[in-house]
Protein backbone atom coordinates (compact mmCIF):
# COMPACT_ATOMS: atom_id res chain seq x y z
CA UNK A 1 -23.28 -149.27 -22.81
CA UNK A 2 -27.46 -150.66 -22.41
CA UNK A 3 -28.81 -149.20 -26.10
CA UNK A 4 -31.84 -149.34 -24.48
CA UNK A 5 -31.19 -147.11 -21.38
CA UNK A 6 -34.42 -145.81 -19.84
CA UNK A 7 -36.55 -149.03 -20.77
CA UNK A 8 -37.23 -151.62 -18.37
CA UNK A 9 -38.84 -154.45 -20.59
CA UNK A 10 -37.93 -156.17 -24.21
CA UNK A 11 -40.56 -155.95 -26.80
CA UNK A 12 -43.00 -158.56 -26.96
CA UNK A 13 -42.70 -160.28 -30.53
CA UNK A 14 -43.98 -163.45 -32.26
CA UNK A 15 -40.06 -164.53 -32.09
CA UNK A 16 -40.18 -164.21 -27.98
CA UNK A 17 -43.71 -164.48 -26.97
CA UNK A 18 -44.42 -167.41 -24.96
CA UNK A 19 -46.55 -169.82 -27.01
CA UNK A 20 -47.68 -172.17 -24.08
CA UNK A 21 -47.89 -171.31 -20.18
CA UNK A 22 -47.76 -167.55 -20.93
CA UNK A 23 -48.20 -166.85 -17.20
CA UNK A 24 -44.68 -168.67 -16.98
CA UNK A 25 -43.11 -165.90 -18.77
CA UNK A 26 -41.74 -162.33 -18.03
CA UNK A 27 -39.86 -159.42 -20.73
CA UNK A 28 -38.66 -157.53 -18.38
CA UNK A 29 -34.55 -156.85 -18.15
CA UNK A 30 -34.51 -157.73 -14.32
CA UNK A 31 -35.77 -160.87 -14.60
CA UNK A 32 -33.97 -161.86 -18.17
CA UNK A 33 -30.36 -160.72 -16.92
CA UNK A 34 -30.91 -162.22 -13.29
CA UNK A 35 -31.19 -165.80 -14.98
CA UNK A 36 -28.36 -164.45 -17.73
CA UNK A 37 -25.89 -163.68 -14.55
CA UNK A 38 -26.46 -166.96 -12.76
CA UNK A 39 -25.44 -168.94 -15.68
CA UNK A 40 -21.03 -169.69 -16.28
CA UNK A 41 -22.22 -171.27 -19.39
CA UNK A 42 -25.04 -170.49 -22.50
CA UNK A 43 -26.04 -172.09 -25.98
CA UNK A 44 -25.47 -170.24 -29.25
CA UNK A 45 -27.95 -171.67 -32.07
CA UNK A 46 -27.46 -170.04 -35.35
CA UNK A 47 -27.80 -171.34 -39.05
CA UNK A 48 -24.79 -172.43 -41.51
CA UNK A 49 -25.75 -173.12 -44.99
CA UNK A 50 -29.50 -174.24 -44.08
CA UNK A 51 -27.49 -176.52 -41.53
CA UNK A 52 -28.84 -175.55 -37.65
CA UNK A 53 -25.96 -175.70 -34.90
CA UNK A 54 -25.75 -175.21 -31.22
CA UNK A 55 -22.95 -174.50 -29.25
CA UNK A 56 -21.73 -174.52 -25.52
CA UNK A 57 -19.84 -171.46 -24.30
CA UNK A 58 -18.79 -169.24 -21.77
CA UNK A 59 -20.86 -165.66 -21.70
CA UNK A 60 -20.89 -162.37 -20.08
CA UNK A 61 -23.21 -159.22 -20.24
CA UNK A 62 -22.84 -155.54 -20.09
CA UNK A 63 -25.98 -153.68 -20.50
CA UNK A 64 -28.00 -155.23 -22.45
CA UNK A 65 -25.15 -156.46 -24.79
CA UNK A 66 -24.19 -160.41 -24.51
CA UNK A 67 -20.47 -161.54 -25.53
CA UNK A 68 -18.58 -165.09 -25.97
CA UNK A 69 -15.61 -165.91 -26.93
CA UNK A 70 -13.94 -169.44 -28.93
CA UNK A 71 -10.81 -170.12 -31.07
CA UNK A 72 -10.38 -168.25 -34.44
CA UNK A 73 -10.59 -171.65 -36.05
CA UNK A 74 -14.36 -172.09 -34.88
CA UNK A 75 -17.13 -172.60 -37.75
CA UNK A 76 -19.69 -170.78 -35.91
CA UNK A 77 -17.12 -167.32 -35.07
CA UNK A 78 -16.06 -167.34 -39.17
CA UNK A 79 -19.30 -167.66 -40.00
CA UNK A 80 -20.51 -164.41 -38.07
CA UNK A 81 -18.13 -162.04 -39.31
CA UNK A 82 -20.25 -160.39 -41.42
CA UNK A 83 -23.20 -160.56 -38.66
CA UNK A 84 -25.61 -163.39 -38.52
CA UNK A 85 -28.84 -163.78 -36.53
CA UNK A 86 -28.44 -165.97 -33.64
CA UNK A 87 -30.56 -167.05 -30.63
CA UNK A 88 -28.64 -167.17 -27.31
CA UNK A 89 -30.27 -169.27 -24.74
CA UNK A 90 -29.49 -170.09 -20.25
CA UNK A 91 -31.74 -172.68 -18.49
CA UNK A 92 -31.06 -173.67 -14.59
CA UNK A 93 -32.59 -176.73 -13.21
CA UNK A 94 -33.57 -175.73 -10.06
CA UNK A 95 -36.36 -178.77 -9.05
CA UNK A 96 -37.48 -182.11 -9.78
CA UNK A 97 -41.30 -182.37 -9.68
CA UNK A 98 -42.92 -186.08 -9.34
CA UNK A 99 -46.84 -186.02 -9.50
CA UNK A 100 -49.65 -189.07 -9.19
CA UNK A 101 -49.50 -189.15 -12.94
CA UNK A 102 -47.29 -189.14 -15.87
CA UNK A 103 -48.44 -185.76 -17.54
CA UNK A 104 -47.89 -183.87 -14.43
CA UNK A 105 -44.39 -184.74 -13.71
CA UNK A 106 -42.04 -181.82 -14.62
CA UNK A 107 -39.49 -179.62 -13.41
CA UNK A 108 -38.58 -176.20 -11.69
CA UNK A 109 -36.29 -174.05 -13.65
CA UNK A 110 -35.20 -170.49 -14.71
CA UNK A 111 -34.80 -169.85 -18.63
CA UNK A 112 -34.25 -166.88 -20.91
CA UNK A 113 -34.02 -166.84 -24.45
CA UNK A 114 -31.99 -163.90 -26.39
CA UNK A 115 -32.34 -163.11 -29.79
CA UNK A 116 -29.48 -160.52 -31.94
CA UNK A 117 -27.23 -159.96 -34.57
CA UNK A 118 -24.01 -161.54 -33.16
CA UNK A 119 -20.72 -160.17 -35.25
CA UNK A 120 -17.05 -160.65 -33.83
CA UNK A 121 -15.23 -158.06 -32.60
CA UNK A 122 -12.21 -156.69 -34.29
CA UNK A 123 -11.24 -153.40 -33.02
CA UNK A 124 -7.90 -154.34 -31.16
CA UNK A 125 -8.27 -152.16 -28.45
CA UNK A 126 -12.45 -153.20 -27.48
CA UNK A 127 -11.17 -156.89 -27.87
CA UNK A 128 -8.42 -156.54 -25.95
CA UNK A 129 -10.93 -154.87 -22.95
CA UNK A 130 -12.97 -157.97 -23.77
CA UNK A 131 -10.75 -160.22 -23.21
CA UNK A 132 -9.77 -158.58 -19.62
CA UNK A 133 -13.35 -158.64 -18.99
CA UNK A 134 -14.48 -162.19 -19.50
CA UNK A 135 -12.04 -163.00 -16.51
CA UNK A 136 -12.73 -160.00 -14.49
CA UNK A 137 -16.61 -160.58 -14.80
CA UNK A 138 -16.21 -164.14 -12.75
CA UNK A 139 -12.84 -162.75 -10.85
CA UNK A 140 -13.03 -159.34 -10.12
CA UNK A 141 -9.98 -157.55 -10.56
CA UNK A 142 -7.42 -161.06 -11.83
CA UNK A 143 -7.02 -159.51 -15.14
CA UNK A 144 -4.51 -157.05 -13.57
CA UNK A 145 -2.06 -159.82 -12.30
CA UNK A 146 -1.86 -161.57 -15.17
CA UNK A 147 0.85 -161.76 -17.87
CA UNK A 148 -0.37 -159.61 -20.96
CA UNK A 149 -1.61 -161.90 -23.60
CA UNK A 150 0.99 -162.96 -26.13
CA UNK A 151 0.29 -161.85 -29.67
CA UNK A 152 -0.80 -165.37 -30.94
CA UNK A 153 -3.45 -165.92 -28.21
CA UNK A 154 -5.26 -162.59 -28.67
CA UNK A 155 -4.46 -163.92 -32.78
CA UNK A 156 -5.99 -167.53 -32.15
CA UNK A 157 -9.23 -166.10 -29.76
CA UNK A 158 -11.99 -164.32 -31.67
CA UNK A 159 -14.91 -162.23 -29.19
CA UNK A 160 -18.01 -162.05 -30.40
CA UNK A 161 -20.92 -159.73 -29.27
CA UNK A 162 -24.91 -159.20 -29.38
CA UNK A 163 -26.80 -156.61 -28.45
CA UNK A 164 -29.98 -158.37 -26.89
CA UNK A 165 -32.77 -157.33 -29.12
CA UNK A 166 -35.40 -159.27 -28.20
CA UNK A 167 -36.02 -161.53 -24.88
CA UNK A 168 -37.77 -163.53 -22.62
CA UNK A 169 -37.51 -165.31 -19.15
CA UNK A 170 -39.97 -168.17 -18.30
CA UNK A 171 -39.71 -170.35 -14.73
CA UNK A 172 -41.98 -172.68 -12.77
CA UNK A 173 -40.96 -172.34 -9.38
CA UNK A 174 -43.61 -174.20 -7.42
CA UNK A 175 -44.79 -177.57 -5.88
CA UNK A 176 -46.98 -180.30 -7.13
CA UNK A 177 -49.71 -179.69 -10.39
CA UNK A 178 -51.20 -182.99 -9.45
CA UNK A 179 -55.50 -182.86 -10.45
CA UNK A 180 -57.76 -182.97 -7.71
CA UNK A 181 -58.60 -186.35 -8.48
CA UNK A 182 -54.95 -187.56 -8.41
CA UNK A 183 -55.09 -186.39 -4.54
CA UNK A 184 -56.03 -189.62 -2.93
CA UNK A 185 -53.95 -191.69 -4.77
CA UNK A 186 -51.32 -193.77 -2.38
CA UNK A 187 -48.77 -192.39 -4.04
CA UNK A 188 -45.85 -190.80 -3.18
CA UNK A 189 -45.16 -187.16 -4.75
CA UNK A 190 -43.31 -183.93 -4.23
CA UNK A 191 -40.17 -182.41 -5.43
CA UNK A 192 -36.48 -182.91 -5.00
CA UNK A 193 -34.57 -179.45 -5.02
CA UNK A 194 -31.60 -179.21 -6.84
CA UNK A 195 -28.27 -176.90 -6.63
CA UNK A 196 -25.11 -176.57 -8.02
CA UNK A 197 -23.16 -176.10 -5.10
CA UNK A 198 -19.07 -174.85 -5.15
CA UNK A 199 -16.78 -177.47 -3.56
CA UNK A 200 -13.09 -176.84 -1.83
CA UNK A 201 -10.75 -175.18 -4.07
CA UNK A 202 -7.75 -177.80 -5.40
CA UNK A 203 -4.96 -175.76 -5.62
CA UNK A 204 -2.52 -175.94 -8.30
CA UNK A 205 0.62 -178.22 -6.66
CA UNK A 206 2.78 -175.39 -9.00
CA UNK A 207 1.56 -172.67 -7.05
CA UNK A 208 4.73 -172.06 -5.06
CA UNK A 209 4.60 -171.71 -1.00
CA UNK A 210 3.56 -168.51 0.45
CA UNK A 211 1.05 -167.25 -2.12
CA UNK A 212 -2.42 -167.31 -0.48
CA UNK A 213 -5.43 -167.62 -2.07
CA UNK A 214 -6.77 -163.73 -3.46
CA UNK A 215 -9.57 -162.27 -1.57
CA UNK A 216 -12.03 -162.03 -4.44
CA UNK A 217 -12.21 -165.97 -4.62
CA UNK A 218 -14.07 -165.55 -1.60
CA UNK A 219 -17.23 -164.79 -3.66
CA UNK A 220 -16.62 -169.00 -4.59
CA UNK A 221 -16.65 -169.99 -1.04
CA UNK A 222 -16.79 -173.86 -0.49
CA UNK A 223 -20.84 -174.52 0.44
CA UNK A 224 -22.13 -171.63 -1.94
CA UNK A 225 -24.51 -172.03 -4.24
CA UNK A 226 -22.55 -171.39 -7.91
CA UNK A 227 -26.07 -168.79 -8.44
CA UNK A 228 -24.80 -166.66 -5.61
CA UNK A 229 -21.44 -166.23 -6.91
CA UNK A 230 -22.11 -165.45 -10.04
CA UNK A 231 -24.41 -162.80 -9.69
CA UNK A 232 -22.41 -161.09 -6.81
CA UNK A 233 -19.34 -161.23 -9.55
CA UNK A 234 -21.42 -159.46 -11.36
CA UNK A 235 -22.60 -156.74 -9.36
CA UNK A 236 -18.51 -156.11 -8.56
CA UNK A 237 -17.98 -156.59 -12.23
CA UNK A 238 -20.74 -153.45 -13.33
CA UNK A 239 -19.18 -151.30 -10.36
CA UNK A 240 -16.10 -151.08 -12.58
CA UNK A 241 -18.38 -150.27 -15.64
C-alpha cells in the first residue's frame, strides 16, 4: 500500500537534491517510478562495518515501496535484518552524445535515486505473496502455474523491502551542447540512440510438444523495446493490486 497516498512528489532534501544541472532533475512519483518500472535490474549501496558495497539485483515496486530478493547466505540481506539505511539506484542509457569538443561529449539517460530503511521480510505469509509477485510483476499471472515452492527454497531466499522515503529522477534527453563557437568546426557530431531491444524467444528443448507459448509473453514480443514491456507488466501487475 503507497504510505504516501494523496502526495504526488518526494520531499526535496540535501540527501536527494540535485547538486549540479538542477534543471535535469524532477521529485515527482510519475517520473521516479516510470524510470523505476523500465528497469529488470537496480543497485543496492549500503554500508557494512564502515566498508561501502553495491550490489546488482532484480527489483519490483508497489506503491511507493521497493523490494529485492537474494539467497539467505548474502552479506548484504544478514546485514539488514535489523534495518539499515540503503540507497537504491536505476540508470538507462538511452543516447550517445559526440560534440566538437571533449567537455561536451556526454550521454542521454533516465536515472532515479531511492533512499529507505531496507529490512527483510519475515512474515511467512507477506513473503510468500512476495515471492509470487516478483514473477507475476514481469509475467502476469505465471505464479499460478507453477509448482509451490519447496520448503528449502522459500528457506534459502530472503525478500527484502523499502519504503521509498526520499527520491529523485534526473535525464538529459536532448541533442548536441556543442558552444557556439564549436559550430563551424569540420567536425562531425550528433548522437547515436541506443535501445535494449527483446530478441526471439529460445525455447527450452525440455518443453515437451504441444505446449504453446502463454499469452502474457506477448508483452516480450521479438522487436520490442525491453522499456515497453516492462512498464506494460507493470500496469497488468498493479491491476491485480
Amino acid at each position: 500500500m503507497d504510505k504516501m497516498a494523496g502526495q504526488t512528489t518526494f520531499p526535496v532534501t540535501p540527501r536527494n537534491r540535485a547538486k549540479r544541472l538542477h534543471e535535469r532533475a524532477a521529485y515527482d512519483h510519475e517520473a521516479v517510478y516510470a524510470i523505476l518500472d523500465s528497469s529488470f535490474l537496480c543497485h543496492v549501496s549500503y554500508v557494512i562495518d564502515g566498508q561501502p558495497y553495491c550490489t546488482p539485483t532484480i527489483h519490483w515496486r508497489e506503491g511507493d515501496w521497493l523490494y529485492w530478493h537474494g539467497s539467505s547466505a548474502s552479506r548484504m540481506l544478514k546485514s539488514q535484518r535489523e534495518g539499515v539505511r540503503v540507497c537504491v539506484t536505476v540508470a538507462h542509457l538511452d543516447g550517445l552524445v559526440l560534440a566538437r569538443s571533449g567537455f561536451n561529449h556526454s550521454a542521454n539517460y533516465r536515472s532515479a535515486m531511492c533512499f529507505g530503511t531496507a529490512a527483510i521480510i519475515d512474515d511467512p505469509q507477506d513473503k510468500a505473496r512476495a515471492l509470487a509477485t516478483v514473477v507475476d510483476r514481469f509475467y502476469p499471472g505465471r505464479s499460478t502455474e507453477l509448482r509451490e515452492n519447496h520448503g528449502q527454497e522459500i528457506k534459502a531466499t530472503m525478500v527484502i523491502g523499502m519504503r521509498i522515503e526520499e527520491a529523485s529522477a534526473k535525464t538529459r534527453a536532448k541533442g548536441v551542447g556543442d558552444d557556439e563557437e564549436d559550430m563551424t568546426t569540420p567536425l562531425w557530431a550528433g548522437v547515436i540512440p541506443v535501445r535494449t531491444v527483446i530478441g526471439p524467444a529460445e525455447i527450452c528443448p525440455h518443453v515437451p510438444p504441444g505446449v504453446d507459448e502463454p499469452d502474457y509473453l506477448q508483452i516480450y514480443s521479438e522487436g520490442r523495446t525491453l522499456d515497453d514491456a516492462l512498464r506494460q507488466a507493470q500496469s497488468a501487475y498493479e491491476e491485480t493490486l
